[in-house]
Protein backbone atom coordinates (compact mmCIF):
# COMPACT_ATOMS: atom_id res chain seq x y z
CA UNK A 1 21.69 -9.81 9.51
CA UNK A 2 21.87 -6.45 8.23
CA UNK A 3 20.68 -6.04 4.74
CA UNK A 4 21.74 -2.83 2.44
CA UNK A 5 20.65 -1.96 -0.49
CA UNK A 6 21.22 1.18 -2.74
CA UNK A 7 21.79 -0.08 -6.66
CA UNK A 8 20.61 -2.54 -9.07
CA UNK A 9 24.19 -4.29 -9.21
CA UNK A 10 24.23 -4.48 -5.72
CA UNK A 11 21.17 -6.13 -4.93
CA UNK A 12 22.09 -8.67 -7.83
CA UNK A 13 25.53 -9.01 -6.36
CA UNK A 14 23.64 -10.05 -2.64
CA UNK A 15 21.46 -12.95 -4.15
CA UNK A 16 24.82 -14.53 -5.48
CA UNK A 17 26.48 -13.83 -2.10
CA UNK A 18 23.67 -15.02 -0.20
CA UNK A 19 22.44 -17.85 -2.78
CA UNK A 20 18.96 -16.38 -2.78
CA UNK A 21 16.32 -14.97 -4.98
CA UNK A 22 15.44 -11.59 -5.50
CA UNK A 23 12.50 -11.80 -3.55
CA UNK A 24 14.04 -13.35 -0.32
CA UNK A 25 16.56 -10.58 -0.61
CA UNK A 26 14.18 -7.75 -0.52
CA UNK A 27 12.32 -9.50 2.32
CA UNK A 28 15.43 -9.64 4.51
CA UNK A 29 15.57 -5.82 3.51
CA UNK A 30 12.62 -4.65 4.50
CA UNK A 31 12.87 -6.55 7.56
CA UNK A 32 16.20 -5.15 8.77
CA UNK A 33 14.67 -1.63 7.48
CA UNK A 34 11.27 -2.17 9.86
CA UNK A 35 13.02 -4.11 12.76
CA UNK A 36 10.74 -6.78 11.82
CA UNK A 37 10.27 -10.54 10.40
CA UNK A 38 10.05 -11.73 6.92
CA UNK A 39 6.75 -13.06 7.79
CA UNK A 40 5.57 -10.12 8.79
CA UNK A 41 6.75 -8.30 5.52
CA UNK A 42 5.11 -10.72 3.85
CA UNK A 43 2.04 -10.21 5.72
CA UNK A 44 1.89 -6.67 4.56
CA UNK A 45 2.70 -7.28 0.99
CA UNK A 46 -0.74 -9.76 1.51
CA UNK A 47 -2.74 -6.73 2.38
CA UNK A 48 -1.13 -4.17 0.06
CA UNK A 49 -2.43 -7.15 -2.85
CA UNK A 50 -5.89 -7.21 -1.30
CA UNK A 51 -6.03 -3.34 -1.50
CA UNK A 52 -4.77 -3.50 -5.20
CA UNK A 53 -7.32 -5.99 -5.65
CA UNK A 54 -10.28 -3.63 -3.67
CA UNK A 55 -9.41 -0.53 -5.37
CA UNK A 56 -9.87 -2.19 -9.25
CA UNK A 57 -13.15 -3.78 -7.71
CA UNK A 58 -14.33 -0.08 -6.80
CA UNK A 59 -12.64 1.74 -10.00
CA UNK A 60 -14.40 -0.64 -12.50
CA UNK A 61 -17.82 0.48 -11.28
CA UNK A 62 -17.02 4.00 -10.05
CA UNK A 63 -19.30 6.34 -11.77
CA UNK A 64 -16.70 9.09 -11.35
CA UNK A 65 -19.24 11.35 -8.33
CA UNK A 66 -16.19 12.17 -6.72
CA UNK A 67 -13.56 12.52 -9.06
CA UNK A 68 -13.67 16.54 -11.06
CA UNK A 69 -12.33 16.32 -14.31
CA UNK A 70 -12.84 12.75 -15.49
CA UNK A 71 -16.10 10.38 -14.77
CA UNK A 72 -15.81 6.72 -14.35
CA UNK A 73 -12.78 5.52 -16.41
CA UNK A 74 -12.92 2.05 -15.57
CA UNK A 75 -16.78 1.45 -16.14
CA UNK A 76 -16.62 2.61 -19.40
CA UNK A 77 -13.49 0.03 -20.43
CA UNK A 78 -15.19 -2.60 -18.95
CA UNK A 79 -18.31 -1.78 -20.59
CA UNK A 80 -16.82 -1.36 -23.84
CA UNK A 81 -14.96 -4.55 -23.42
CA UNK A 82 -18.40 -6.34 -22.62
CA UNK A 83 -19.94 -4.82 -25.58
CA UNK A 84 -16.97 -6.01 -28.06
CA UNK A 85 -15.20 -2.82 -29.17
CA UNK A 86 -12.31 -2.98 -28.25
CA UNK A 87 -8.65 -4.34 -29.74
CA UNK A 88 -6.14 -6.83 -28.55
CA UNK A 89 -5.63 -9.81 -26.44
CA UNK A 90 -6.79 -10.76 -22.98
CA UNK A 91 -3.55 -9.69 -21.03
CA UNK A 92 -3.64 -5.95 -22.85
CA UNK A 93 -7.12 -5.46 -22.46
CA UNK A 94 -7.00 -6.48 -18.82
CA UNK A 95 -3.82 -4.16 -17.90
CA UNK A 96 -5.37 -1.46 -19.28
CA UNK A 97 -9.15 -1.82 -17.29
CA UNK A 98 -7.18 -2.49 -14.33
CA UNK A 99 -4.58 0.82 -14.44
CA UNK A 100 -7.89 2.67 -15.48
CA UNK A 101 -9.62 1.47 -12.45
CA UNK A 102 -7.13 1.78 -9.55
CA UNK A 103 -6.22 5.71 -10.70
CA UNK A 104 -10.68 6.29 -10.73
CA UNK A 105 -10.29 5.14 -7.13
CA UNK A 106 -7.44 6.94 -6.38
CA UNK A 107 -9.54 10.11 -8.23
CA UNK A 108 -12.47 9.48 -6.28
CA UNK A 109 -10.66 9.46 -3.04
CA UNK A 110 -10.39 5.81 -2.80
CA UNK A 111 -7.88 3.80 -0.98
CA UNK A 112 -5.32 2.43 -3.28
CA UNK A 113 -1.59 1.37 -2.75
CA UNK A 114 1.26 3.88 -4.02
CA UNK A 115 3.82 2.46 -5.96
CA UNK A 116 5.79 4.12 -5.74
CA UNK A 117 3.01 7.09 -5.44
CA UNK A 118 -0.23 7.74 -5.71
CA UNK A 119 -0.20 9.69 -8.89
CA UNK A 120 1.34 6.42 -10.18
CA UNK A 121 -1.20 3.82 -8.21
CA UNK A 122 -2.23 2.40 -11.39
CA UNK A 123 0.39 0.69 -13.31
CA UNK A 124 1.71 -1.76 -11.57
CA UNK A 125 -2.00 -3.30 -10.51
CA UNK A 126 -2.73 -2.70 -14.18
CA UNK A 127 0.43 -5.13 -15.34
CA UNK A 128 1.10 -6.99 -12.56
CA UNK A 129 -2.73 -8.34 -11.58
CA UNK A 130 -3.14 -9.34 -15.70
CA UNK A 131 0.17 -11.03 -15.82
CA UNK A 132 -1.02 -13.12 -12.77
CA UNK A 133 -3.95 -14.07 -14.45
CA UNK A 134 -2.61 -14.76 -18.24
CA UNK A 135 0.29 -16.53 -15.72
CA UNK A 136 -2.97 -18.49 -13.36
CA UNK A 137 -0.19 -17.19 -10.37
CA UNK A 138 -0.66 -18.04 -6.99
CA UNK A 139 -1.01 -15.22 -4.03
CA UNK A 140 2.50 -16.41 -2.78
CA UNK A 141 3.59 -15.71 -6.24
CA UNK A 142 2.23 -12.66 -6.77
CA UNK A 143 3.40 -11.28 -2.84
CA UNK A 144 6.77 -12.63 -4.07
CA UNK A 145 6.74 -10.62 -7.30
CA UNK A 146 5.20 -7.29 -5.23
CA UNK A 147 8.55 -7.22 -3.37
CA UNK A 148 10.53 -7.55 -5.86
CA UNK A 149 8.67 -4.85 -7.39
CA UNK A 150 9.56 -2.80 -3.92
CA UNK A 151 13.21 -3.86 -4.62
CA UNK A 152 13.29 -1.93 -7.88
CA UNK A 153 11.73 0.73 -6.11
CA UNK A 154 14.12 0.89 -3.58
CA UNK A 155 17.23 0.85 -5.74
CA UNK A 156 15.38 3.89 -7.84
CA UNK A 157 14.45 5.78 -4.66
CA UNK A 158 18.27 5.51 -3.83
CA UNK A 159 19.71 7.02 -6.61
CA UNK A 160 17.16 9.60 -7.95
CA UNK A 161 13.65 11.26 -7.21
CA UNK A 162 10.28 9.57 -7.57
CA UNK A 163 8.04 12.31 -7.15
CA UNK A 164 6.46 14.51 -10.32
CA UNK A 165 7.25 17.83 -8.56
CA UNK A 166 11.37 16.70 -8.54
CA UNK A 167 12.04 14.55 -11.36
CA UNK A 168 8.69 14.92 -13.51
CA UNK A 169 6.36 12.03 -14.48
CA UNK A 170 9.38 10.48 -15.66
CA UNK A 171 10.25 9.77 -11.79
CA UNK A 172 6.25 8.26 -11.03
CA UNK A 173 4.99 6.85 -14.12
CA UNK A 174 8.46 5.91 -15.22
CA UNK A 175 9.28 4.66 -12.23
CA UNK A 176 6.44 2.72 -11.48
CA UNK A 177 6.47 1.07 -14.92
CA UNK A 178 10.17 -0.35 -14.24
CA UNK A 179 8.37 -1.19 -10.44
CA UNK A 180 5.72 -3.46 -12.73
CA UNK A 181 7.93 -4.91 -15.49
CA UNK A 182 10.82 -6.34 -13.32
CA UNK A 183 7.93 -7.63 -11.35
CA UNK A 184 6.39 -9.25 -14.13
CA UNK A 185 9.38 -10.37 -15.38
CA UNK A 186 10.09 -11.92 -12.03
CA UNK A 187 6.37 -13.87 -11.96
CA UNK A 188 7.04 -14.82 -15.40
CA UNK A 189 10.45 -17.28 -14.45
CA UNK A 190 13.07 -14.45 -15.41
CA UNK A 191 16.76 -13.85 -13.77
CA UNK A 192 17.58 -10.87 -11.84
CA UNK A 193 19.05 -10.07 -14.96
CA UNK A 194 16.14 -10.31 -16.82
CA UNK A 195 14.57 -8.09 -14.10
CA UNK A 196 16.40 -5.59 -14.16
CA UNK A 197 16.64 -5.29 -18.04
CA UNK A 198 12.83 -4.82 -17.93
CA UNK A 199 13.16 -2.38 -15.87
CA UNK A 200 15.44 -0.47 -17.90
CA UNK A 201 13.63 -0.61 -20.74
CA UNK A 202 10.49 0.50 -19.27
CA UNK A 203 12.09 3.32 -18.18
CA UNK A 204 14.19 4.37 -21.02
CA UNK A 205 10.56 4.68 -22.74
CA UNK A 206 9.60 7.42 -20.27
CA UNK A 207 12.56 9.24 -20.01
CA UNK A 208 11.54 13.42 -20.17
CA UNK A 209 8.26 12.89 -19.55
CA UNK A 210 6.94 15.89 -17.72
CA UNK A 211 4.18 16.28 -14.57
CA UNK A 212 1.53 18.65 -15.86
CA UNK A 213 -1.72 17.67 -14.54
CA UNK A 214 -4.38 20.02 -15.46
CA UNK A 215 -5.57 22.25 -12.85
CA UNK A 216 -3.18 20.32 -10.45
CA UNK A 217 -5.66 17.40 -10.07
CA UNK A 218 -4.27 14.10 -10.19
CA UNK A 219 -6.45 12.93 -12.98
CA UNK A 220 -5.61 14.37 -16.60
CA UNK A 221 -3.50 12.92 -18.33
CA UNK A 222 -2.45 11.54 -15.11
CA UNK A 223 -5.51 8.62 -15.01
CA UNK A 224 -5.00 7.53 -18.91
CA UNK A 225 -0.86 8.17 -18.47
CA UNK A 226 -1.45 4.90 -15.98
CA UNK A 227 -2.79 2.88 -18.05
CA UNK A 228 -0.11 3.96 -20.85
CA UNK A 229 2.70 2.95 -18.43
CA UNK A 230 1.23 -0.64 -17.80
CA UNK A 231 1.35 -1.35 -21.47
CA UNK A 232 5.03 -0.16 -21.59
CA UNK A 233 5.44 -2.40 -18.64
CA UNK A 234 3.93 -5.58 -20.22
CA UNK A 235 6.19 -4.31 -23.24
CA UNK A 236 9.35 -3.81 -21.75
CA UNK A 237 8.98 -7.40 -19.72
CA UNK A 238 8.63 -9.21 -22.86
CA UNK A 239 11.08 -7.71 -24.59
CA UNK A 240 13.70 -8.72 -21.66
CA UNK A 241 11.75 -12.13 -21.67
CA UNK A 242 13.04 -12.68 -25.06
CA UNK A 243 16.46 -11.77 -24.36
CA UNK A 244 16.24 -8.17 -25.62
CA UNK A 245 19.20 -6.51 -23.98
CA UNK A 246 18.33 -3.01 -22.42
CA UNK A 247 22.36 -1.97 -23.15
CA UNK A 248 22.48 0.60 -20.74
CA UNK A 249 22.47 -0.80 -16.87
CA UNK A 250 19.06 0.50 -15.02
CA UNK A 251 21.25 2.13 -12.33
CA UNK A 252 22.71 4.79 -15.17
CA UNK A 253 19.25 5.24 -16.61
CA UNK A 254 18.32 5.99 -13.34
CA UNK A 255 20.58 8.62 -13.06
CA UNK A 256 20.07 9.87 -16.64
CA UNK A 257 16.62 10.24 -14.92
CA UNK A 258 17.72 12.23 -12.27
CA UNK A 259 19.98 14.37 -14.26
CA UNK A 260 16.44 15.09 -17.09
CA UNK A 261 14.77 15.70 -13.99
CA UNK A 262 16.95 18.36 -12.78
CA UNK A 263 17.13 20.01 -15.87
CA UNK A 264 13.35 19.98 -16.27
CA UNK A 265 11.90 23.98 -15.57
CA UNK A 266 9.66 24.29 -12.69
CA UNK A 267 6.95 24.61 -14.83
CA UNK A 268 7.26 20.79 -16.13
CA UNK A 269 7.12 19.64 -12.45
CA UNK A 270 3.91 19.48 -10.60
CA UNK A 271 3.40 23.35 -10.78
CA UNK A 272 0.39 23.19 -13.40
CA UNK A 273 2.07 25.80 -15.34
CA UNK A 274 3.51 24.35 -17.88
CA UNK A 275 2.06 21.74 -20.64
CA UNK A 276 -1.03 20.21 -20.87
CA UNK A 277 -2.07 22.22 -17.95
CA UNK A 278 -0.81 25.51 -19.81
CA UNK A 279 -2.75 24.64 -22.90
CA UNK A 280 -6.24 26.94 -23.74
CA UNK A 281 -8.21 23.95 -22.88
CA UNK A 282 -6.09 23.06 -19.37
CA UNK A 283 -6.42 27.15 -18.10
CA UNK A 284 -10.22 26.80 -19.03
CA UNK A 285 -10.90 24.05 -16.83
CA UNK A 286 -8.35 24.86 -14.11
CA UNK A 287 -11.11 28.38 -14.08
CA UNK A 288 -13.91 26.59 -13.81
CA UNK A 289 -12.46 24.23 -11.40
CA UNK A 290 -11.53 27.16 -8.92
CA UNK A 291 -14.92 28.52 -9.82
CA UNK A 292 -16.99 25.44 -8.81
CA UNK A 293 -15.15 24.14 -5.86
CA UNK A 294 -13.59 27.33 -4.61
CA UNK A 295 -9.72 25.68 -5.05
């Protein structure tokens, strides 16, 4: 049966129609979409966890060889975390070392899984991964939470941009921290409702944020900007836990998204001419980078 899906109300409209679950939904999606089986959409959500998994196993003790600006991220968490310096419970603690670790692979030219892009790799591993532990959530569980995840992509992909050099960081990070906190929203019990307001919420905290990676390598403030996102993920999927209303419907903040984004110079989006990239510090290090490597 063909499945379509474009907005937030309507995939919450098809689980009442079709008396399913979010999850299910999204399945039959990306089935129709592929010309394939649930199964076998299932079957790649397995592997897409494994890789999540894989890449926080190599960014944890990544000692940053391959990466330019920064130097192992994750270690340095975890070691800290080891060594008792650091604040917070369990579930914070562990979003953060994971979102650190996946975007030190992704630096160090690792294989990770974009969600919805690379720049963004981290954050929902970083949320999603410590939920399921906090949570003790089964792989099952956590493949059916991943496509919901996808579903929230989907609906923002629909209506506005998700890459940094169209709609800012607002349109990776941002997105990708709605991706994580309707998904662990969804692993955590919650409505489609709930899902959805989570989403919102995590992405009414990013709105205008700009893509300015200093000398247009994906790794400051781009690696610590993932684990930031996580955090507003966990943050913005308790909140809608608790029956925190997000007011205004994810589909129009995704189009207040899309509407920032447009009105966001070129220099805010992916050019490396504006911000953090622009500052004394971010033209230094852009020279030395062309300088060393030859860029």
């Amino acid at each position: 049966m063909a499945v379509q899906i474009t907005s937030a109300r309507e995939l919450m409209e098809l689980c009442a129609e079709r008396q399913q679950n979010l999850a299910e939904v999204v399945a039959a999606y990306a089935a129709f979409r592929s010309s394939t089986t649930v199964e076998a959409v299932r079957e790649r959500m397995r592997d897409s966890l494994a890789v999540m998994r894989a890449s926080v196993e190599r960014g944890r003790s990544d000692g940053g060889h391959l990466s330019r600006l920064i130097s192992g991220y994750g270690r340095l968490f975890a070691q800290a975390e080891q060594e008792g310096r650091l604040l917070g419970g369990p579930l914070f603690k562990k979003s953060l070392l994971y979102s650190l670790s996946v975007s030190q692979c992704n630096a160090s030219l690792g294989r990770i899984v974009a969600c919805p892009t690379a720049g963004s790799c981290g954050v929902v591993p970083g949320a999603l991964l410590a939920a399921a532990e906090e949570l003790e959530s089964s792989d099952e569980a956590i493949i059916d939470a991943l496509l919901v995840m996808g579903g929230v992509g989907v609906v923002s992909a629909s209506q506005g941009p998700i890459s940094g050099a169209e709609g800012g960081c607002q349109a990776e990070c941002g997105v990708a921290s709605a991706m994580a906190a309707g998904a662990v929203v969804y692993l955590a019990g919650g409505s489609p409702e709930q899902v959805f307001a989570a989403a919102s919420l995590a992405l009414q905290s990013h709105l205008g944020l700009v893509c300015d990676p200093v000398a247009s390598l994906v790794e400051v403030p781009c690696v610590t900007r993932n684990a930031s996102s996580a955090a507003v993920a966990l943050a913005a999927a308790n909140m809608a836990l608790a029956g925190i209303p997000c007011v205004v419907p994810y589909d129009e903040v995704v189009g207040a998204m899309k509407a920032i984004g447009r009105a966001l110079p070129e220099s805010l989006r992916e050019t490396s001419m504006g911000g953090l990239a622009a500052t004394p510090t971010g033209r230094r290090l852009a020279r030395e980078m062309r300088e060393k490597y030859r860029l």
